[in-house]
PDB file of N, CA and C in Angstrom:
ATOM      1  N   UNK A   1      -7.418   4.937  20.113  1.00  0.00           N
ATOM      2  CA  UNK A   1      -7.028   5.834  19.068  1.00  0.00           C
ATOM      3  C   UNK A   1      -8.106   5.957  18.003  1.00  0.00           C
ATOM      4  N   UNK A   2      -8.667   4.887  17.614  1.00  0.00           N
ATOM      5  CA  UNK A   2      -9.663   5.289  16.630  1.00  0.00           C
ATOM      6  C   UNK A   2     -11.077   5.646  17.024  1.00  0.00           C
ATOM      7  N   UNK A   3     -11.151   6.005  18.279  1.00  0.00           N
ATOM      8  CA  UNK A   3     -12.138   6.779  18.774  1.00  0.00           C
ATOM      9  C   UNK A   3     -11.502   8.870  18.610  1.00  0.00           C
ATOM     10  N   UNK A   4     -10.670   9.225  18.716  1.00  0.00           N
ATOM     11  CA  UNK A   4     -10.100   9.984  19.134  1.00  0.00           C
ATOM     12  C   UNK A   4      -9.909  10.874  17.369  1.00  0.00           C
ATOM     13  N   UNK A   5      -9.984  10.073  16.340  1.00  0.00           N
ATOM     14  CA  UNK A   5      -9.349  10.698  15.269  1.00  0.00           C
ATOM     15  C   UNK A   5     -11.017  10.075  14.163  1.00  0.00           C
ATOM     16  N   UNK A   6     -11.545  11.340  13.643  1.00  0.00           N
ATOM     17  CA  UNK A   6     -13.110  11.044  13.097  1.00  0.00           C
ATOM     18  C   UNK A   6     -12.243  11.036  11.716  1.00  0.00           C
ATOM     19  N   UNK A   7     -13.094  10.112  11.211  1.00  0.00           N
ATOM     20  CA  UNK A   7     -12.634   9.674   9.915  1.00  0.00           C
ATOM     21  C   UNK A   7     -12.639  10.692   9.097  1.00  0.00           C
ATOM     22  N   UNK A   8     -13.551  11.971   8.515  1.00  0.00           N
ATOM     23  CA  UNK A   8     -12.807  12.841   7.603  1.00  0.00           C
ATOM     24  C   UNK A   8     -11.460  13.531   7.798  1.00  0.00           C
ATOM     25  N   UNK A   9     -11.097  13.652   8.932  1.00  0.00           N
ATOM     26  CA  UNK A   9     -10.132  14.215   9.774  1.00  0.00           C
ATOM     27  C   UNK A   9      -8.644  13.858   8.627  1.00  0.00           C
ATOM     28  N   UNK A  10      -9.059  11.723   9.074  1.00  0.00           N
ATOM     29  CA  UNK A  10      -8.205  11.428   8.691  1.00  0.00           C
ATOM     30  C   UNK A  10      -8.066  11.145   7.455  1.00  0.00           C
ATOM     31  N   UNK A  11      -8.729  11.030   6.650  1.00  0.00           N
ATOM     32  CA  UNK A  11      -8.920  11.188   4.858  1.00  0.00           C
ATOM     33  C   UNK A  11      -8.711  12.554   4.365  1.00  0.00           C
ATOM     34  N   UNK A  12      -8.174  13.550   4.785  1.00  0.00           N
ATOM     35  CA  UNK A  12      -7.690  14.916   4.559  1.00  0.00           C
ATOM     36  C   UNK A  12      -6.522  14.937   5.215  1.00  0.00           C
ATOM     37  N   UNK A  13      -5.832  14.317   6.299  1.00  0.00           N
ATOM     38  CA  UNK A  13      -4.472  14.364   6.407  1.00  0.00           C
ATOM     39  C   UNK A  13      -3.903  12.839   5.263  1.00  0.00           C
ATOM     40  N   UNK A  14      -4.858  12.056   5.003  1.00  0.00           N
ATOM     41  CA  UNK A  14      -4.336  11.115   3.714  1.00  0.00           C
ATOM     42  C   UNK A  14      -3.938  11.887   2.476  1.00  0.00           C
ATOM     43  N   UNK A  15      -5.148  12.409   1.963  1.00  0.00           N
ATOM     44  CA  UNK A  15      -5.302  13.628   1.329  1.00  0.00           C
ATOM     45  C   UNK A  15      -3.864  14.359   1.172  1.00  0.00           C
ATOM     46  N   UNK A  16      -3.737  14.918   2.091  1.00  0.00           N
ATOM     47  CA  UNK A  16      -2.340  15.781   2.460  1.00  0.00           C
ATOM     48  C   UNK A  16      -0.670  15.291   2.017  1.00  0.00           C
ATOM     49  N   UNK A  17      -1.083  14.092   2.974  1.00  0.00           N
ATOM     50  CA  UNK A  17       0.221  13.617   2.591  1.00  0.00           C
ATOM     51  C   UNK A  17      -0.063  13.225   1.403  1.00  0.00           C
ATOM     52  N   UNK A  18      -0.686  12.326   0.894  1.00  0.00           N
ATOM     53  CA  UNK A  18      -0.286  11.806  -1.047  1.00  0.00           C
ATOM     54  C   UNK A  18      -0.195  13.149  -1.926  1.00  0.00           C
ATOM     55  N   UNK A  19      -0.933  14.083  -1.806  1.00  0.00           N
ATOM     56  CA  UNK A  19      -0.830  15.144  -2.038  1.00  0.00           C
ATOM     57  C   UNK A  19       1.116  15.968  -2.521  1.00  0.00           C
ATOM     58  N   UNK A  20       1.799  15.645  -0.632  1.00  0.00           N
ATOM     59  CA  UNK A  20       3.083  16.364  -1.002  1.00  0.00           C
ATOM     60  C   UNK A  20       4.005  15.656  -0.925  1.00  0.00           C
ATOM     61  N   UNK A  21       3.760  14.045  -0.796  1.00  0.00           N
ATOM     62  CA  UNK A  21       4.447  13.018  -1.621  1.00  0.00           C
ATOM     63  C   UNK A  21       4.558  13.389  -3.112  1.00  0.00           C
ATOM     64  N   UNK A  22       3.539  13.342  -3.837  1.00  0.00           N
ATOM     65  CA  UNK A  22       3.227  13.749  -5.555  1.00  0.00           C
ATOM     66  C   UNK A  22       4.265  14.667  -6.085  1.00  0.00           C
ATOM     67  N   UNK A  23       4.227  15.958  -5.213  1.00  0.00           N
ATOM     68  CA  UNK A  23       4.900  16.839  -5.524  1.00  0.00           C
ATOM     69  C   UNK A  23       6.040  16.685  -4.785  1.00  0.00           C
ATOM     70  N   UNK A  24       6.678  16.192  -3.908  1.00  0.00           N
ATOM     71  CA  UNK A  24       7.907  15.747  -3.475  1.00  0.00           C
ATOM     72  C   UNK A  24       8.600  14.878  -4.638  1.00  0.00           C
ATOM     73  N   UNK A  25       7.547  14.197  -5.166  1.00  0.00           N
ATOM     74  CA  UNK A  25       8.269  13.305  -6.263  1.00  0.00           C
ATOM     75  C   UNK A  25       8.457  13.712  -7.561  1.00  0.00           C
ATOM     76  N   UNK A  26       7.796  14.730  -7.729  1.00  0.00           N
ATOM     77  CA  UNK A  26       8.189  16.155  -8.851  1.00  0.00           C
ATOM     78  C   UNK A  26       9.287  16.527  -8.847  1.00  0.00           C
ATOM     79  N   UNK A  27       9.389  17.288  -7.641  1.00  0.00           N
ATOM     80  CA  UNK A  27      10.993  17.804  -7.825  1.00  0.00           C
ATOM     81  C   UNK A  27      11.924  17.429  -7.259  1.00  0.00           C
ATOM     82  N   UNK A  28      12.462  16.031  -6.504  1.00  0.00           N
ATOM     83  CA  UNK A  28      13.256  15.411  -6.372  1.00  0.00           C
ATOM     84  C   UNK A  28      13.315  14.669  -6.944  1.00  0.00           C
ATOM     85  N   UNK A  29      12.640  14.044  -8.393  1.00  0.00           N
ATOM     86  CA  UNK A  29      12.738  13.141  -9.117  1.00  0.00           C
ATOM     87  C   UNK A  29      14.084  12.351  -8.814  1.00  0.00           C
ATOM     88  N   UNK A  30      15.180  12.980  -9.013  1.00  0.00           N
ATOM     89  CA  UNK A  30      16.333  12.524  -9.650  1.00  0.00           C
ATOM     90  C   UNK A  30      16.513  11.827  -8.478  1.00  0.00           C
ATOM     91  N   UNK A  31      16.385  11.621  -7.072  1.00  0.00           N
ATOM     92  CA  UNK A  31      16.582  11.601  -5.839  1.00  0.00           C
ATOM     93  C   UNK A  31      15.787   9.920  -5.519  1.00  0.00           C
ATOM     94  N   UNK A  32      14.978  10.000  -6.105  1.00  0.00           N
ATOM     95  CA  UNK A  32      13.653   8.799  -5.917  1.00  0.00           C
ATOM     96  C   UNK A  32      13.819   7.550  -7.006  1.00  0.00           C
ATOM     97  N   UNK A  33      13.799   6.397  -6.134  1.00  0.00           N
ATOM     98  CA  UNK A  33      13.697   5.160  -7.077  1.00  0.00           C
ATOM     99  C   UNK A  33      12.727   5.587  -8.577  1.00  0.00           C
ATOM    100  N   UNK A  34      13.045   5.133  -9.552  1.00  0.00           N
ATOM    101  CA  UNK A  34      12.102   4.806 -10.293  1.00  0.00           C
ATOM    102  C   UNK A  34      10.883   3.975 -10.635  1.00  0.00           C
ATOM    103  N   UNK A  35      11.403   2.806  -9.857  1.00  0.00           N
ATOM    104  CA  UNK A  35      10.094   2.134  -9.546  1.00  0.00           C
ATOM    105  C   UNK A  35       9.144   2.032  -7.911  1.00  0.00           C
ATOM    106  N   UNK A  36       9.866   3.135  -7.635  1.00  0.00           N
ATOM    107  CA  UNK A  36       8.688   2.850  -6.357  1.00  0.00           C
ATOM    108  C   UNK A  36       7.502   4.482  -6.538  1.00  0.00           C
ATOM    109  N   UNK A  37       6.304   3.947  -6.654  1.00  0.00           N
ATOM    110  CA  UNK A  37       5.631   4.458  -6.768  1.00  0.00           C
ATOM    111  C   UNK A  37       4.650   4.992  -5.750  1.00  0.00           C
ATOM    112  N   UNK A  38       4.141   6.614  -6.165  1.00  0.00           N
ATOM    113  CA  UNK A  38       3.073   6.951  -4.959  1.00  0.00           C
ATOM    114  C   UNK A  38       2.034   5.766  -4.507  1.00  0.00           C
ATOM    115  N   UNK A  39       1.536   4.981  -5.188  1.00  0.00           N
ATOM    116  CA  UNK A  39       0.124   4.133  -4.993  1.00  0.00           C
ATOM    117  C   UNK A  39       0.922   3.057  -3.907  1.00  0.00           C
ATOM    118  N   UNK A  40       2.548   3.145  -4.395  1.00  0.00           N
ATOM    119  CA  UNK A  40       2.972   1.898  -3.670  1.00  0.00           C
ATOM    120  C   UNK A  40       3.077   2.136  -1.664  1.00  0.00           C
ATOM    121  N   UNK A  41       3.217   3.222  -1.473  1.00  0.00           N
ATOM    122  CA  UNK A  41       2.916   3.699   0.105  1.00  0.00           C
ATOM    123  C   UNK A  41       1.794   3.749   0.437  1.00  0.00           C
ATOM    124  N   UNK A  42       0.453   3.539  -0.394  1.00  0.00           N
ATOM    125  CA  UNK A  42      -0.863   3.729  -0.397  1.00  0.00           C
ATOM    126  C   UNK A  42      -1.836   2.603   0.874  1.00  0.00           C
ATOM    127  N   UNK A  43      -1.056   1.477   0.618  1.00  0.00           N
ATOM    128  CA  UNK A  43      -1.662   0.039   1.405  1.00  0.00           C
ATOM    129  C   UNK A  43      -1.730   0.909   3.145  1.00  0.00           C
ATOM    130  N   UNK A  44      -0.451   1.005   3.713  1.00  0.00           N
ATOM    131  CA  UNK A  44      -0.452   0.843   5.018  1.00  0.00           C
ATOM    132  C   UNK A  44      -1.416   1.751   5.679  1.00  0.00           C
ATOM    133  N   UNK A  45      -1.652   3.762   4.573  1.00  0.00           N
ATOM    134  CA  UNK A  45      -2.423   4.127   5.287  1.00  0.00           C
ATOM    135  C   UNK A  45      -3.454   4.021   5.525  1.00  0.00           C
ATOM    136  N   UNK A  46      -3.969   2.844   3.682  1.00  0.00           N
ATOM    137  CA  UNK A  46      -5.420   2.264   3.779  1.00  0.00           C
ATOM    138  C   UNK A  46      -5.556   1.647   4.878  1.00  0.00           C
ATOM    139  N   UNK A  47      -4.838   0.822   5.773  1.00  0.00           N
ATOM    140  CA  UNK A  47      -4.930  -0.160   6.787  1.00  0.00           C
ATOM    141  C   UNK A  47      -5.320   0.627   8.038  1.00  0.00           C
ATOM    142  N   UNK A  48      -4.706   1.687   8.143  1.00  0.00           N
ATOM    143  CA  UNK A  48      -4.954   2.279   9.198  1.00  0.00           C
ATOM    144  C   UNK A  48      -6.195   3.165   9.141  1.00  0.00           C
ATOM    145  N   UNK A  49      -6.351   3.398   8.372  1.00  0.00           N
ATOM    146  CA  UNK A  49      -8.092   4.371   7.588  1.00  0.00           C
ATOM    147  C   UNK A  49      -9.054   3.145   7.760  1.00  0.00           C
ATOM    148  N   UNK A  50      -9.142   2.359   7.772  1.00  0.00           N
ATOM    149  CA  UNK A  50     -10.192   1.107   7.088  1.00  0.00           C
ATOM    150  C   UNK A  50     -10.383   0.462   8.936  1.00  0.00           C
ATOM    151  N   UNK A  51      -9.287   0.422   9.569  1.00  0.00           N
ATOM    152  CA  UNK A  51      -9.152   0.371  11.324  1.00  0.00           C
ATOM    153  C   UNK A  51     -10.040   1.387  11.586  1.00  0.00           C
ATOM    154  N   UNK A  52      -9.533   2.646  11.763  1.00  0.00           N
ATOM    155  CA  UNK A  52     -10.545   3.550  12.529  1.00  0.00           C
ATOM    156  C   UNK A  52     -11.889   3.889  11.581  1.00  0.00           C
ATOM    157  N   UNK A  53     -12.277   3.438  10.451  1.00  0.00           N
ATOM    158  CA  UNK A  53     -13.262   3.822  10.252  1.00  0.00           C
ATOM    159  C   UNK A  53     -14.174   2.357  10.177  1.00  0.00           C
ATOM    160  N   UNK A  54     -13.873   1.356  10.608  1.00  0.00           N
ATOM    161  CA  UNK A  54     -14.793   0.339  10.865  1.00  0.00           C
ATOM    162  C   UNK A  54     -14.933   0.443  12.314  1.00  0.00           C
ATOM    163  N   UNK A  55     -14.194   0.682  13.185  1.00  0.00           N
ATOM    164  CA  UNK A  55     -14.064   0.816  14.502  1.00  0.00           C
ATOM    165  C   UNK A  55     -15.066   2.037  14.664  1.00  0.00           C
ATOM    166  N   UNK A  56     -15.403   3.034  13.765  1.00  0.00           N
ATOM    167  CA  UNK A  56     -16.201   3.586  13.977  1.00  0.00           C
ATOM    168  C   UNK A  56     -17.721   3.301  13.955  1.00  0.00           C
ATOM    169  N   UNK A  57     -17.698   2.391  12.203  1.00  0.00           N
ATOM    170  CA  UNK A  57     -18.880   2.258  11.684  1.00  0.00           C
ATOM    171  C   UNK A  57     -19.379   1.377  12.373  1.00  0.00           C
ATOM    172  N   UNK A  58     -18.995   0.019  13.059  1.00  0.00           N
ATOM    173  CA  UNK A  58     -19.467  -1.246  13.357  1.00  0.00           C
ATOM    174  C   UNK A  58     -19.093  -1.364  15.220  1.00  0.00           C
ATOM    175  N   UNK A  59     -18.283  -0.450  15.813  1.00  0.00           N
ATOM    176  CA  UNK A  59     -18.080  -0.745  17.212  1.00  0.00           C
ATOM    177  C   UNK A  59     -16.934  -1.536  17.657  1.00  0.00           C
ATOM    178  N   UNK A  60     -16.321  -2.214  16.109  1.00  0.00           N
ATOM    179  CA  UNK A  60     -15.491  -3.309  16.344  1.00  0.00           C
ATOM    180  C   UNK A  60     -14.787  -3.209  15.322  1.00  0.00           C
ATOM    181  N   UNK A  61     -13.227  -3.684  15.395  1.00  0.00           N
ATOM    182  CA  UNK A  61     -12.232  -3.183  14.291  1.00  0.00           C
ATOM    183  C   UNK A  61     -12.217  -4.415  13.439  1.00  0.00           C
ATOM    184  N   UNK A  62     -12.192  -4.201  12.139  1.00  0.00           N
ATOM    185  CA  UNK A  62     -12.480  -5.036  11.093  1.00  0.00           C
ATOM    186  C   UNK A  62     -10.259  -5.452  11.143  1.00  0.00           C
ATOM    187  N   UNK A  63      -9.439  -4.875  11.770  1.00  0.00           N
ATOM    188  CA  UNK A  63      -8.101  -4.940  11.562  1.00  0.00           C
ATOM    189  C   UNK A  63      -7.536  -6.269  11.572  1.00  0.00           C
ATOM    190  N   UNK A  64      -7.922  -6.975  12.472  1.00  0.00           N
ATOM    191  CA  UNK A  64      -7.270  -8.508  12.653  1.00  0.00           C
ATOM    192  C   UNK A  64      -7.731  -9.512  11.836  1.00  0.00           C
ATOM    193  N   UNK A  65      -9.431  -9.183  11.012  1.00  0.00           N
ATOM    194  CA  UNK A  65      -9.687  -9.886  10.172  1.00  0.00           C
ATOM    195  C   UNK A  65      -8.921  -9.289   8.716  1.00  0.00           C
ATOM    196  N   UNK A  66      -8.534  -8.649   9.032  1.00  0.00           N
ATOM    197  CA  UNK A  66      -7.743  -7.748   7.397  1.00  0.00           C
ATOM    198  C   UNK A  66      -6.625  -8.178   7.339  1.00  0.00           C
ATOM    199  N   UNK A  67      -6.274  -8.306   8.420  1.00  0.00           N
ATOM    200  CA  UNK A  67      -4.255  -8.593   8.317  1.00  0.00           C
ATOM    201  C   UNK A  67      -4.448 -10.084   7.844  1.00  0.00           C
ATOM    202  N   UNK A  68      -5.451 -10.844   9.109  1.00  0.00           N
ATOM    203  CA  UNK A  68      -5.388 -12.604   8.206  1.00  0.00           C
ATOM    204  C   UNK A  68      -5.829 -12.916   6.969  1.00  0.00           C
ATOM    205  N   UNK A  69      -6.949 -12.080   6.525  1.00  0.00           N
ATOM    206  CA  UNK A  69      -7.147 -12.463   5.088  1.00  0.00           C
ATOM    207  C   UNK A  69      -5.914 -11.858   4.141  1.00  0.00           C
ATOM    208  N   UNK A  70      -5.288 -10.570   4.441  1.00  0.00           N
ATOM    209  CA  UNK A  70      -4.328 -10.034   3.583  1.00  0.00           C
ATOM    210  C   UNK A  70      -3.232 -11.189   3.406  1.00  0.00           C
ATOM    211  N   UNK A  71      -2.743 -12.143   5.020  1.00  0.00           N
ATOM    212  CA  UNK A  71      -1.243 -12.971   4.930  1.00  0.00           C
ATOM    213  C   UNK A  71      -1.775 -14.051   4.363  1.00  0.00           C
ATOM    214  N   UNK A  72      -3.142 -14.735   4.819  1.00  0.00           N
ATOM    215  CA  UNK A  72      -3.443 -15.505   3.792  1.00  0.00           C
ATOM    216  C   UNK A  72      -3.630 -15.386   2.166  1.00  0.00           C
ATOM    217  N   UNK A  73      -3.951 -14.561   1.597  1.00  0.00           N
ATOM    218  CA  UNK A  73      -3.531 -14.316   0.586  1.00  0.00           C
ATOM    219  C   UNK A  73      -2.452 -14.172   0.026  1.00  0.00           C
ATOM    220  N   UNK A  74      -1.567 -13.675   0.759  1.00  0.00           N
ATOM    221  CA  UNK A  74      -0.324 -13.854   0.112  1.00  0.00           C
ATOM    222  C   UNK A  74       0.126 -15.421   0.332  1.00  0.00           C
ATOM    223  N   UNK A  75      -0.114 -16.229   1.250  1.00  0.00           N
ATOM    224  CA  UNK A  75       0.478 -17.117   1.159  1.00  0.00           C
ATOM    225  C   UNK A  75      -0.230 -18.153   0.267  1.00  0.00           C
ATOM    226  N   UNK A  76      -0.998 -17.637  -0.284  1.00  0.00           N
ATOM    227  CA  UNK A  76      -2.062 -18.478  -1.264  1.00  0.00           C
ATOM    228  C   UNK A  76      -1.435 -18.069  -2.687  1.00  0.00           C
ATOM    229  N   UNK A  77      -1.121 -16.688  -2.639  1.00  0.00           N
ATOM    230  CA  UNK A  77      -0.476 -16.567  -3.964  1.00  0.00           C
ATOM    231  C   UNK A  77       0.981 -17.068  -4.077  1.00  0.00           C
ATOM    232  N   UNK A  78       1.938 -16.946  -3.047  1.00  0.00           N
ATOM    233  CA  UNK A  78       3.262 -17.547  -2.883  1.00  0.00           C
ATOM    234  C   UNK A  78       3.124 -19.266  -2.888  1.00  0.00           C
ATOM    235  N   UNK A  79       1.878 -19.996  -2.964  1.00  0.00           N
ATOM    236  CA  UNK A  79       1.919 -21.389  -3.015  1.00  0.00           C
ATOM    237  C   UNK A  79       1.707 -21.686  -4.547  1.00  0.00           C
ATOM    238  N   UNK A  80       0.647 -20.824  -4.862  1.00  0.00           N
ATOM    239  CA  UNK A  80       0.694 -20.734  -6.302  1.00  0.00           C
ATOM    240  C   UNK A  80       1.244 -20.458  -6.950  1.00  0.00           C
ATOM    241  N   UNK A  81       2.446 -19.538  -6.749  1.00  0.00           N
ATOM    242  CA  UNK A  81       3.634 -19.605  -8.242  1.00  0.00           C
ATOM    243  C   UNK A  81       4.656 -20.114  -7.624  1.00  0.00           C
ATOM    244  N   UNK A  82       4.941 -20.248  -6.564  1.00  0.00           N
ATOM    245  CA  UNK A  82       6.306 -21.541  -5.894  1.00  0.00           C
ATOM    246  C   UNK A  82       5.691 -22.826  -6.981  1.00  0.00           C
ATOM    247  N   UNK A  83       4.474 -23.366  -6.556  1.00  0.00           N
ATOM    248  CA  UNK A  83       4.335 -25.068  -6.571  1.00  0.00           C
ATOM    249  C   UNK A  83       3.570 -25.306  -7.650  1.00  0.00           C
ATOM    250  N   UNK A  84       2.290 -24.083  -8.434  1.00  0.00           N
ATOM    251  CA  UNK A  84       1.924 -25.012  -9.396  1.00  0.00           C
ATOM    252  C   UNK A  84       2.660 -24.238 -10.265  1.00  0.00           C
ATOM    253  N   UNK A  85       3.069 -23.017 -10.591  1.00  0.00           N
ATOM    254  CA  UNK A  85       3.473 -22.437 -12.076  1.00  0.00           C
ATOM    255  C   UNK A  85       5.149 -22.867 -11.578  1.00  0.00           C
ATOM    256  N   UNK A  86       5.615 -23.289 -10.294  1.00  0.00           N
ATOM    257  CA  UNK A  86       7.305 -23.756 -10.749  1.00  0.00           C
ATOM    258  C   UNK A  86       7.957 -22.655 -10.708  1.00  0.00           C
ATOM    259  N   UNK A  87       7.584 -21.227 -11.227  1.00  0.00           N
ATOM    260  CA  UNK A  87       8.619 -20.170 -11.468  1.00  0.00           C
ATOM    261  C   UNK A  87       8.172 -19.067  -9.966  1.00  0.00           C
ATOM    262  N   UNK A  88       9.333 -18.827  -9.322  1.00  0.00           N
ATOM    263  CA  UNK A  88       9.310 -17.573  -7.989  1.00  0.00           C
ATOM    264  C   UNK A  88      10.068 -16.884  -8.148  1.00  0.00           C
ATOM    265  N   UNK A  89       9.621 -16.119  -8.484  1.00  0.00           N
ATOM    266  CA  UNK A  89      10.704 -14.572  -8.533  1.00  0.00           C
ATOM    267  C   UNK A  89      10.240 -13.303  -7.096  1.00  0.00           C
ATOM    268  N   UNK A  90      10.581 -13.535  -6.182  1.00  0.00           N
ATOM    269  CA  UNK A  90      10.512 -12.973  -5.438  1.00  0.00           C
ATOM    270  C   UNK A  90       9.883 -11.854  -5.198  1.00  0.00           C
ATOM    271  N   UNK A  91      11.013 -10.955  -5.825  1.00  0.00           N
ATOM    272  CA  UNK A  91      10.571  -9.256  -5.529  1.00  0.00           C
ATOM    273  C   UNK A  91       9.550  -9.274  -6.845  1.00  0.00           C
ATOM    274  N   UNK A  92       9.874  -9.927  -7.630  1.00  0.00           N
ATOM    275  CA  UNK A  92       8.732  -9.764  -9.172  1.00  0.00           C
ATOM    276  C   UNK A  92       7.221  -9.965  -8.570  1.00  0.00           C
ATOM    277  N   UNK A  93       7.435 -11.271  -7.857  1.00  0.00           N
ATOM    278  CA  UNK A  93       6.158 -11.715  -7.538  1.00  0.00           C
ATOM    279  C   UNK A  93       5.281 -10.622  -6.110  1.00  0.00           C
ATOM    280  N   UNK A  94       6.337 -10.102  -5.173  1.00  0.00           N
ATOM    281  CA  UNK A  94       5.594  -9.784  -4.113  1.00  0.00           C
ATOM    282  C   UNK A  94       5.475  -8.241  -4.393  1.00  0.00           C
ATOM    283  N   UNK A  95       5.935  -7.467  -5.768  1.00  0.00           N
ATOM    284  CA  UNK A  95       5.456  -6.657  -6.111  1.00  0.00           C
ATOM    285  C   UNK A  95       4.436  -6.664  -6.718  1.00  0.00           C
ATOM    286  N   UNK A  96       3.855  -7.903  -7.577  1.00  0.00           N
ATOM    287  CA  UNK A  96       2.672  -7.977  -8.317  1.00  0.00           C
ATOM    288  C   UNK A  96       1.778  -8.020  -6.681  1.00  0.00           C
ATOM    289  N   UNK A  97       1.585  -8.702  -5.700  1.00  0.00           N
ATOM    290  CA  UNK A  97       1.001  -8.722  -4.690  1.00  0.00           C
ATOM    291  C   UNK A  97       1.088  -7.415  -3.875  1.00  0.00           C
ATOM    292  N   UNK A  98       1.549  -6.629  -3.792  1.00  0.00           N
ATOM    293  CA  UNK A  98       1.668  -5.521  -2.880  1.00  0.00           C
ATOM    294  C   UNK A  98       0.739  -4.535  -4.106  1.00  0.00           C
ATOM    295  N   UNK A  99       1.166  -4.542  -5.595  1.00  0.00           N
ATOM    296  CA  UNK A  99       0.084  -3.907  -6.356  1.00  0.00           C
ATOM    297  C   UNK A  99      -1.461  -4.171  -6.206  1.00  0.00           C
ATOM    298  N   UNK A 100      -1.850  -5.625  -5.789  1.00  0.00           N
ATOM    299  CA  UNK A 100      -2.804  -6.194  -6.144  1.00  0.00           C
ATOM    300  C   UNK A 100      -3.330  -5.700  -4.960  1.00  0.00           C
ATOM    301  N   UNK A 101      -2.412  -5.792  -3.749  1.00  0.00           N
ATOM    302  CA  UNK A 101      -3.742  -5.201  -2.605  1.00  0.00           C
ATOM    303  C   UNK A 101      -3.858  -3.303  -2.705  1.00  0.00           C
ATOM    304  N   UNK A 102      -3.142  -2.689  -3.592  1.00  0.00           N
ATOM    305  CA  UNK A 102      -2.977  -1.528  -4.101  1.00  0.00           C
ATOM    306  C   UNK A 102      -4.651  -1.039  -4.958  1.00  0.00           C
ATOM    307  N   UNK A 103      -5.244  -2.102  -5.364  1.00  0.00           N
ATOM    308  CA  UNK A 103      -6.120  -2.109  -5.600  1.00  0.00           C
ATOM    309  C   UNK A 103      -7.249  -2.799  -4.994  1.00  0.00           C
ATOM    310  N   UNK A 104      -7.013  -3.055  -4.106  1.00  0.00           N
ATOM    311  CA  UNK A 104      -7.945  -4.242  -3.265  1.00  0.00           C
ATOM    312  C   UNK A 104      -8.604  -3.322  -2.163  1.00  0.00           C
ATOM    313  N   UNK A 105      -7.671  -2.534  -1.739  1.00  0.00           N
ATOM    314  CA  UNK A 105      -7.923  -1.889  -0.286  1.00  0.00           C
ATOM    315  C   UNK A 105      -8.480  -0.602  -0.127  1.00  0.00           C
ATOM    316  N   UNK A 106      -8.293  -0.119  -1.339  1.00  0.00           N
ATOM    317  CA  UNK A 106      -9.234   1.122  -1.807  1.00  0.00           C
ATOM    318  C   UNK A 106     -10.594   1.027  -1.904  1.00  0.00           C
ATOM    319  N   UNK A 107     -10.447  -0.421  -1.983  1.00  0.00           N
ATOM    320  CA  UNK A 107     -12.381  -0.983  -2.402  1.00  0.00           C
ATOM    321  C   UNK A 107     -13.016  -1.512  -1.267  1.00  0.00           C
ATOM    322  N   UNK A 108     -12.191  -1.980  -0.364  1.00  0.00           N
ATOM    323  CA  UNK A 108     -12.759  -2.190   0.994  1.00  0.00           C
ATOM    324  C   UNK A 108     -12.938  -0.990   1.737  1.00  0.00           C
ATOM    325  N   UNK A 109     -11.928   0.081   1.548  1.00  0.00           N
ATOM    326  CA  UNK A 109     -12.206   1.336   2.283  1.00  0.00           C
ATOM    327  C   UNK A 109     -13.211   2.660   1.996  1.00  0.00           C
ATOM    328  N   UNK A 110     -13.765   1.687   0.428  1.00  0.00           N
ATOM    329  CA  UNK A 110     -14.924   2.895   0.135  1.00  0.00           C
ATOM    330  C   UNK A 110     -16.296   2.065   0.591  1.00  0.00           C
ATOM    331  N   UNK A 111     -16.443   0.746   0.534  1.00  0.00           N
ATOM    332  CA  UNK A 111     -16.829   0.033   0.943  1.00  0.00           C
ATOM    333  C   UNK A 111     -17.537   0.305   2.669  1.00  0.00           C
ATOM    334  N   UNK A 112     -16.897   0.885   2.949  1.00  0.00           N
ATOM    335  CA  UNK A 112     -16.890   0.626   5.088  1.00  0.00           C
ATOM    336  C   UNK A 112     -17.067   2.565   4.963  1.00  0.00           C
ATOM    337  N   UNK A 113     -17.109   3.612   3.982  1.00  0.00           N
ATOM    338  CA  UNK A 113     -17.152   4.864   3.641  1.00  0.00           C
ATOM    339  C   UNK A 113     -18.516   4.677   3.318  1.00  0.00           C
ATOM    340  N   UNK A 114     -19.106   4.004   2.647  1.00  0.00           N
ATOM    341  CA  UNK A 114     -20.406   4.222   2.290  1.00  0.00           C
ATOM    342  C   UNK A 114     -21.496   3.880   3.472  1.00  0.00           C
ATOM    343  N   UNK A 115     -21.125   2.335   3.985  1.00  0.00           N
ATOM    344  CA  UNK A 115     -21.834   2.139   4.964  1.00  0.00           C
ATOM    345  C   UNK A 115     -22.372   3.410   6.193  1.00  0.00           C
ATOM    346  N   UNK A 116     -20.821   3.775   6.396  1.00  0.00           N
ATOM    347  CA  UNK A 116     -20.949   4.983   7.205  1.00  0.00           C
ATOM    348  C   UNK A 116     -21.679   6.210   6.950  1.00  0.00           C
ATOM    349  N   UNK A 117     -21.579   6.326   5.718  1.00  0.00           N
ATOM    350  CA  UNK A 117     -22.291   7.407   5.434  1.00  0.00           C
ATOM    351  C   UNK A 117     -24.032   7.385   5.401  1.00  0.00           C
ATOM    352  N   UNK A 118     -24.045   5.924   5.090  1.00  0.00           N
ATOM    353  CA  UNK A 118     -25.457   5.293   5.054  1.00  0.00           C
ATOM    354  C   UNK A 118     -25.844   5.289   6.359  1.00  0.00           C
ATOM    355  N   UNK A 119     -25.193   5.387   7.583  1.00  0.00           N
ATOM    356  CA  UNK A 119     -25.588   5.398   8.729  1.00  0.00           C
ATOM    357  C   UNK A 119     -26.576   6.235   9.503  1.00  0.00           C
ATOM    358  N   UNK A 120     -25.377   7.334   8.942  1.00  0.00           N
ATOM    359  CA  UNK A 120     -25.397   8.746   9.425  1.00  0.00           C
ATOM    360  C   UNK A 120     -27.179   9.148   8.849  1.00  0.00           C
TER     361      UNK A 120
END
């Protein structure tokens, strides 16, 4: 599959959809959680963008090293407020973590965007 789909392809159907998510969330407001946010659907398609475009750039999918550093991290942050800060709040906490790779994965995926482009 990530031979089959060229990475601008798929950064314009990303494009697309956040696009009429945005405006889906315009005018169904009343319809839509309040706290779940556009950026918050943002991770999975980074995952799948950051797959086919390392699979492009490098020959080899950067995916299985992404998922273990991503669960290790979480379980690095879930050891750290279980055992040394004492306080776990669950959804509090694995929303601060689902934000954090909200910003994490955008930077790996411009990251593996530049290379490529540096290729070319």
């Amino acid at each position: 599959m990530a031979q089959l789909i060229a990475w601008p392809i798929l950064l314009g159907i990303s494009i697309i959809i956040f696009t009429g998510l945005f405006f889906i969330r315009r005018t169904f407001y009343r319809f839509i959680p309040r706290n779940l946010q556009i950026a918050d659907l943002l991770p999975p398609v980074l995952v799948l963008n950051i797959h086919v475009l390392s699979f492009q750039t490098t020959g080899w999918s950067i995916f299985p090293f992404l998922m273990i550093t991503w669960l290790l991290l979480l379980l690095a942050f879930v050891m750290y407020r279980g055992f040394i800060t004492q306080s776990f709040n669950f959804r509090k906490d694995m929303l601060t973590f689902w934000r954090f790779s909200t910003l994490i994965l955008p930077i790996v995926y411009l990251l593996f965007l530049v290379i490529n482009l540096l290729k070319l």
